[in-house]
Protein backbone atom coordinates (compact mmCIF):
# COMPACT_ATOMS: atom_id res chain seq x y z
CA UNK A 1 0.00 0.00 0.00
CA UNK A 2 1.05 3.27 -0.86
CA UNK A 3 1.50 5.13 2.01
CA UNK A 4 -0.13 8.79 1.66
CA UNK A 5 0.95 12.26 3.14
CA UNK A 6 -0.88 14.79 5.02
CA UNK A 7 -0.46 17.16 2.06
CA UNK A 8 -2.13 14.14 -0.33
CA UNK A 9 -5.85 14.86 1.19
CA UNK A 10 -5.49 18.20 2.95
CA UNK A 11 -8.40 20.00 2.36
CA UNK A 12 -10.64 17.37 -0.02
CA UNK A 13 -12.66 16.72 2.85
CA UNK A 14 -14.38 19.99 2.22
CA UNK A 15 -14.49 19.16 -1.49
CA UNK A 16 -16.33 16.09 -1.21
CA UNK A 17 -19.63 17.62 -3.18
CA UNK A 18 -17.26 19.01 -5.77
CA UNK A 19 -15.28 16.06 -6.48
CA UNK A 20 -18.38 13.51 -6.70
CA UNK A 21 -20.07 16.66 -9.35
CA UNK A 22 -16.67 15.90 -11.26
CA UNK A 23 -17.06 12.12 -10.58
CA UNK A 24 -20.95 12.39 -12.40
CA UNK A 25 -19.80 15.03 -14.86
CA UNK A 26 -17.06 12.51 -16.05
CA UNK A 27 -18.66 8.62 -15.23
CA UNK A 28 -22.39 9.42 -15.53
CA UNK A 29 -22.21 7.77 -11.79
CA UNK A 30 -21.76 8.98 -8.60
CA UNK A 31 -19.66 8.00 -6.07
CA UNK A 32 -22.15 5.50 -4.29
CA UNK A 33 -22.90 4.25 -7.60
CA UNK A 34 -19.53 3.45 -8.38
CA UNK A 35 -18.97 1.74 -5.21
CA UNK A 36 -21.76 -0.35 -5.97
CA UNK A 37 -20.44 -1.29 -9.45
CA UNK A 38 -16.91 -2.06 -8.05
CA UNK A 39 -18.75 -4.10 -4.89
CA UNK A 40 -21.21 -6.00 -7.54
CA UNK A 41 -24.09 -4.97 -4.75
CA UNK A 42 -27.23 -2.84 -5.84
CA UNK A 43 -28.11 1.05 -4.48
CA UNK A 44 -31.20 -0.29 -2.88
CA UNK A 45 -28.73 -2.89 -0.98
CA UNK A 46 -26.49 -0.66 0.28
CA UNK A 47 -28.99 1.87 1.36
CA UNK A 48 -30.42 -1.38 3.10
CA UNK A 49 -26.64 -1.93 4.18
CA UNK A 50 -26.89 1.91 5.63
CA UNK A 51 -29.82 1.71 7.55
CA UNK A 52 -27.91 -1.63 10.08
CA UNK A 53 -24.74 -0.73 10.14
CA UNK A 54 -22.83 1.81 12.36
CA UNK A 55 -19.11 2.20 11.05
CA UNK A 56 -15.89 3.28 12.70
CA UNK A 57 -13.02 4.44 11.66
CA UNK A 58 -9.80 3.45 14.33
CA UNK A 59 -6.28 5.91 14.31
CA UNK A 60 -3.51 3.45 14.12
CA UNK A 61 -0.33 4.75 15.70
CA UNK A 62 2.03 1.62 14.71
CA UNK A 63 4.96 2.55 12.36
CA UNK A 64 5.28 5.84 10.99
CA UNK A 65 1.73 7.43 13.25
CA UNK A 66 -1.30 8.55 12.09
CA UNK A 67 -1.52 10.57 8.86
CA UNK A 68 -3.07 14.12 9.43
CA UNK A 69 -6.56 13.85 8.51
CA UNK A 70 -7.02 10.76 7.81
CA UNK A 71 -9.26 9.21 9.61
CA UNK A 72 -11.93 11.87 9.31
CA UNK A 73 -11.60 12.16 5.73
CA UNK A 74 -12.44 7.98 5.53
CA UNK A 75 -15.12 8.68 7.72
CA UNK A 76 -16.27 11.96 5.81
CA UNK A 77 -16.76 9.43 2.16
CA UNK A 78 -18.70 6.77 4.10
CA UNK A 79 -21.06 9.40 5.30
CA UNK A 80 -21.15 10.57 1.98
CA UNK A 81 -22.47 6.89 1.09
CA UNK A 82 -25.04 7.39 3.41
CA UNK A 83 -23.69 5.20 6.52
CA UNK A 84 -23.37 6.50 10.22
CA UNK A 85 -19.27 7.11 10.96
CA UNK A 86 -17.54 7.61 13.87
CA UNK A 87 -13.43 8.52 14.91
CA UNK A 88 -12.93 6.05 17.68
CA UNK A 89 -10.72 8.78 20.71
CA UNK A 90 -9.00 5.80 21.55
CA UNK A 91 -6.32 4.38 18.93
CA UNK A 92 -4.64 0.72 18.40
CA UNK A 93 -6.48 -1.63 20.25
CA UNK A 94 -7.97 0.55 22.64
CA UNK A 95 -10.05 2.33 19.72
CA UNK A 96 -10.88 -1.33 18.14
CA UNK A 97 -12.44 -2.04 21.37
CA UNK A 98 -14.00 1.17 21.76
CA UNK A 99 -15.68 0.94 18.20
CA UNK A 100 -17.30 -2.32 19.17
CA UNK A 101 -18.23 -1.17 22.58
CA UNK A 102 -20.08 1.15 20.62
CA UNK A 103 -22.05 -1.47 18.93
CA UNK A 104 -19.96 -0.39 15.54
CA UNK A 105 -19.90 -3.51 13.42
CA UNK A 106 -17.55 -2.18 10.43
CA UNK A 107 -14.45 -0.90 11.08
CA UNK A 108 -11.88 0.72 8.79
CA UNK A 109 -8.00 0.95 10.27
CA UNK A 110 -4.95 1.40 8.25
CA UNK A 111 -1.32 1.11 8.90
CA UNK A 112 1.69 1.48 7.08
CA UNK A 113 1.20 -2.08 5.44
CA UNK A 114 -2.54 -2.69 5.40
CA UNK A 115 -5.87 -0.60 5.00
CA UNK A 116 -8.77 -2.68 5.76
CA UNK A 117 -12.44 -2.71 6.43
CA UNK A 118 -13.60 -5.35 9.07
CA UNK A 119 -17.06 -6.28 9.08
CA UNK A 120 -18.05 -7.92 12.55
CA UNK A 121 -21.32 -9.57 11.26
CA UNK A 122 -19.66 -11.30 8.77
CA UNK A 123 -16.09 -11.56 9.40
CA UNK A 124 -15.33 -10.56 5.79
CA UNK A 125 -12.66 -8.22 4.99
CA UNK A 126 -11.59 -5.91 2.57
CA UNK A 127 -8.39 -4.82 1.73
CA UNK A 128 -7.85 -1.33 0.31
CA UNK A 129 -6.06 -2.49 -2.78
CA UNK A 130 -8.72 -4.74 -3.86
CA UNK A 131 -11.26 -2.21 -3.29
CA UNK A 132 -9.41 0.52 -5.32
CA UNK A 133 -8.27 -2.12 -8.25
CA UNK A 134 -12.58 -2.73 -8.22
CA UNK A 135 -13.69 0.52 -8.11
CA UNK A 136 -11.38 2.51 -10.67
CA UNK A 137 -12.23 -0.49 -13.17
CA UNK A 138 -16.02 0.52 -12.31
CA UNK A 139 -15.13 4.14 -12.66
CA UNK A 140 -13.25 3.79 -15.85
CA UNK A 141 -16.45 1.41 -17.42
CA UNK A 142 -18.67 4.20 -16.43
CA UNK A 143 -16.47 6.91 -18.13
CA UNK A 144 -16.63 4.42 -21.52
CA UNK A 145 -19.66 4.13 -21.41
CA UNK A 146 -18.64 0.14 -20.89
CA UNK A 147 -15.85 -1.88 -21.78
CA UNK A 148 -17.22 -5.29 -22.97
CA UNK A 149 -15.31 -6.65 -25.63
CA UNK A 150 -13.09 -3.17 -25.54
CA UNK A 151 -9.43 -3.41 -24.81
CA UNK A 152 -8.03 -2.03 -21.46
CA UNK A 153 -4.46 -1.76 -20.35
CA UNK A 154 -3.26 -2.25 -17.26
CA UNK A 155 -0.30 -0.93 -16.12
CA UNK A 156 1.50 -1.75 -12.69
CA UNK A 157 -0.02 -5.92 -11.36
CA UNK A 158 0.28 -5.39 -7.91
CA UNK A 159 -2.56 -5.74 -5.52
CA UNK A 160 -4.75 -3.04 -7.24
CA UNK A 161 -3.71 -3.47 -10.86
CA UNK A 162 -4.53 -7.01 -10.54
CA UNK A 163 -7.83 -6.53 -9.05
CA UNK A 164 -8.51 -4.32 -11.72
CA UNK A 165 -8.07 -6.38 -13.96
CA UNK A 166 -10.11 -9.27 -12.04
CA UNK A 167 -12.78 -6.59 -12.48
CA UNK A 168 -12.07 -5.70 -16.17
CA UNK A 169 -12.29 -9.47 -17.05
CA UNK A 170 -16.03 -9.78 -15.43
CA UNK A 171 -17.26 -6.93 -17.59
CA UNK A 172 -16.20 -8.51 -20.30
CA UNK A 173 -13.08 -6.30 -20.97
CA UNK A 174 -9.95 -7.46 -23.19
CA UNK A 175 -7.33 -6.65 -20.54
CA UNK A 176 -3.80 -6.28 -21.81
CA UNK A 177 -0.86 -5.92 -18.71
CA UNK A 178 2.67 -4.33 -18.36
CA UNK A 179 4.33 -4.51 -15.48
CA UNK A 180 8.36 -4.10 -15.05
CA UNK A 181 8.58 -6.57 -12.95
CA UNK A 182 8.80 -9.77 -14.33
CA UNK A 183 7.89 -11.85 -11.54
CA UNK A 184 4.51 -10.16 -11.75
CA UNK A 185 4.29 -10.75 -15.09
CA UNK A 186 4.27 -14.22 -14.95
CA UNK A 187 1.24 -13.99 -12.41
CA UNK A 188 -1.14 -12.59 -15.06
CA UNK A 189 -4.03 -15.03 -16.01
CA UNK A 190 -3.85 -16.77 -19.04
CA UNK A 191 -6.61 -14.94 -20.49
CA UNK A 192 -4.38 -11.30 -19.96
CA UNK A 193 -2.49 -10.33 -22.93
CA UNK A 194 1.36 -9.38 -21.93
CA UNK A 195 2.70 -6.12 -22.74
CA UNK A 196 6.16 -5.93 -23.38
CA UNK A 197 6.75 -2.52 -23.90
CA UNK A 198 5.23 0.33 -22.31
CA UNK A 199 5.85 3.42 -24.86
CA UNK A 200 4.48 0.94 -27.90
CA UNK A 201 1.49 0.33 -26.21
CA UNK A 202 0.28 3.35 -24.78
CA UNK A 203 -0.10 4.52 -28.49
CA UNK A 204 -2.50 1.10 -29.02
CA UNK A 205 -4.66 1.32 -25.85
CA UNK A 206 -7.57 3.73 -25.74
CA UNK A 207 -8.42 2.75 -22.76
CA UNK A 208 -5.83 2.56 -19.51
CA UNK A 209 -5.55 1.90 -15.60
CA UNK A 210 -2.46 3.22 -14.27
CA UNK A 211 -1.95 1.33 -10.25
CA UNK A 212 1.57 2.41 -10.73
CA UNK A 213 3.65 4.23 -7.49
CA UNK A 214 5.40 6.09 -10.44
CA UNK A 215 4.75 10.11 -10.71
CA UNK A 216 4.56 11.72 -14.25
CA UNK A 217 6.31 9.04 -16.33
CA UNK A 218 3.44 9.82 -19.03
CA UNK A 219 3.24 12.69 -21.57
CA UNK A 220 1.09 13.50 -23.77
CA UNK A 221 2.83 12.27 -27.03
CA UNK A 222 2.91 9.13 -25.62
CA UNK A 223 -1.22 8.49 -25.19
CA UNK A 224 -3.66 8.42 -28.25
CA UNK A 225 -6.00 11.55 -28.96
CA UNK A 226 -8.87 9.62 -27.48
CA UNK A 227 -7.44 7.97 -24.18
CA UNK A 228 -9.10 7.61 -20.89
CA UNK A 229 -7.10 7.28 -18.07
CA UNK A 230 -8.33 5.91 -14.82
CA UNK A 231 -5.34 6.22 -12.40
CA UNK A 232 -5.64 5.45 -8.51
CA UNK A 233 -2.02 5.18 -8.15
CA UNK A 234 -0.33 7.88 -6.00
CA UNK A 235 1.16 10.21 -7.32
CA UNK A 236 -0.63 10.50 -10.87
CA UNK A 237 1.45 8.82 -13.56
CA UNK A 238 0.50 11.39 -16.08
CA UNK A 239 3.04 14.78 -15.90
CA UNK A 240 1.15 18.41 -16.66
CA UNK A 241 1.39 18.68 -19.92
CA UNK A 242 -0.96 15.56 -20.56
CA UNK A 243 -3.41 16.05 -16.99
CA UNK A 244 -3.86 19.45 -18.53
CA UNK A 245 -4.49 17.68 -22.01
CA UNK A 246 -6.71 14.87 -21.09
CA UNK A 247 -8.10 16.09 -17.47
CA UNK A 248 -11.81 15.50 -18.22
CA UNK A 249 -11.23 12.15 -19.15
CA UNK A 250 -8.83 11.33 -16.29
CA UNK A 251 -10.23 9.92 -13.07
CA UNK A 252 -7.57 10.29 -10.14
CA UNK A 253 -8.27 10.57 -6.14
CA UNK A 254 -6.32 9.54 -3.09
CA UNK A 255 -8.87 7.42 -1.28
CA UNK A 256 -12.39 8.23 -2.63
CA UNK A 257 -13.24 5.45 -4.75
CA UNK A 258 -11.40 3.48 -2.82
CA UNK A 259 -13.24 3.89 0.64
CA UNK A 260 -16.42 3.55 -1.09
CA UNK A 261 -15.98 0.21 -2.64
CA UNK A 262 -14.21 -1.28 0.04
CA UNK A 263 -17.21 -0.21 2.30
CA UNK A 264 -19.48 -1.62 -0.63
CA UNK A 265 -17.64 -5.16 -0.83
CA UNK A 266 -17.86 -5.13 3.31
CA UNK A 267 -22.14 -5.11 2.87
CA UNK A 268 -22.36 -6.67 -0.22
């Protein structure tokens, strides 16, 4: 997991309503709806989902500490989706208990190796990459207008490349990979197409996922005219020249979608 900064989500918590206008503007969904796509669970379930569950959200000190803002921004997007969300006082294990003391049967912590959401009832959980990988796949459909039988690439097969591409497979996707590391390469499926060389085929591949770590490493000569870019990784792969190029067809956020459709997969 890529571990953010305080200067990565300063401030967005205020922007929620703006960023989920973008979100419509650019998906035709909003950011519930994209969950929900990403989770394979239906609005009326998860409003179902909202009306049992309380959620909280625990400060983990372990590691490196708590990232500034944080934990109210991850409680801030599951409100917006509708769901009752609380910062535990307490952090570690002293907030864990406190959240179920509180009859709280979801909770979200995150430290420097994992982000998950816990559901009590179930005992399911939901790692942050796999919710991400989901819910940028579902984001990136939306934007196309759908993806069946359309080719994607993927680029980066770590934990939320490759669930992207889990989830670009079930719509029906053609999903090509590159990755540069060759171990990961060999764990595509055999129904992923192997990309060799990155700079020959982002000038194939209208349609792209970038789960990379790696900051502007794409211009704009290097995309075609009519590329859509869904990138979760942090920081944004593209450099300024090409956001500034393609920025109403790029879909990029820190933990949005992310939250969302791991709190969709915990109900679903």
């Amino acid at each position: 997991m890529t571990r953010l900064v305080e200067n990565d989500i300063a401030g967005l918590e205020r922007e929620l309503d703006v960023y989920e206008e973008e979100l419509l503007k650019k998906t035709g969904l909003n950011l519930s709806e994209v969950a929900c796509a990403g989770g394979n669970i239906t609005i009326h379930d998860l409003r179902k989902a909202a009306q049992s569950y309380r959620v909280a959200v625990v400060p983990i000190t372990s590691g490196e500490g708590v990232i500034g803002g944080f934990t109210q921004f991850v409680a801030s997007i599951i409100r917006k989706m509708g769901f009752q969300a609380t910062v535990t006082e307490e952090t570690d294990v002293a907030g864990f208990y406190e959240g179920v003391c509180q009859e709280n049967e979801i909770i979200f912590m995150a430290d420097d190796k994992k982000f998950i959401a816990l559901n009590l009832r179930t005992k399911k959980v939901i790692d942050n990459g796999y919710g991400t990988g989901r819910g940028f796949g579902a984001a990136l459909a939306g934007m196309a207008d759908g993806l069946a039988g359309r080719e994607v690439l993927v680029i980066g097969f770590g934990p939320v490349g490759s669930s992207a591409a889990e989830y670009l497979l079930e719509s029906g996707a053609k999903v090509a990979v590159y990755d540069q590391n060759e171990l990961r390469m060999k764990e595509t499926k055999k129904d992923m197409k192997q990309e060799p060389n990155l700079k020959k085929a982002l000038k194939i591949y209208d349609f792209l996922i970038d789960a990379t770590p790696e900051g502007e490493f794409i211009s704009p000569e290097d995309l075609t005219d009519q590329a859509m870019i869904a990138a979760p990784g942090i920081p944004l792969g593209l450099n300024a020249p090409a956001f500034e190029k393609y920025r109403d067809r790029v879909i990029h956020d820190p933990l949005q979608i992310g939250v969302a459709t791991m709190l969709a997969l915990a109900v679903g």
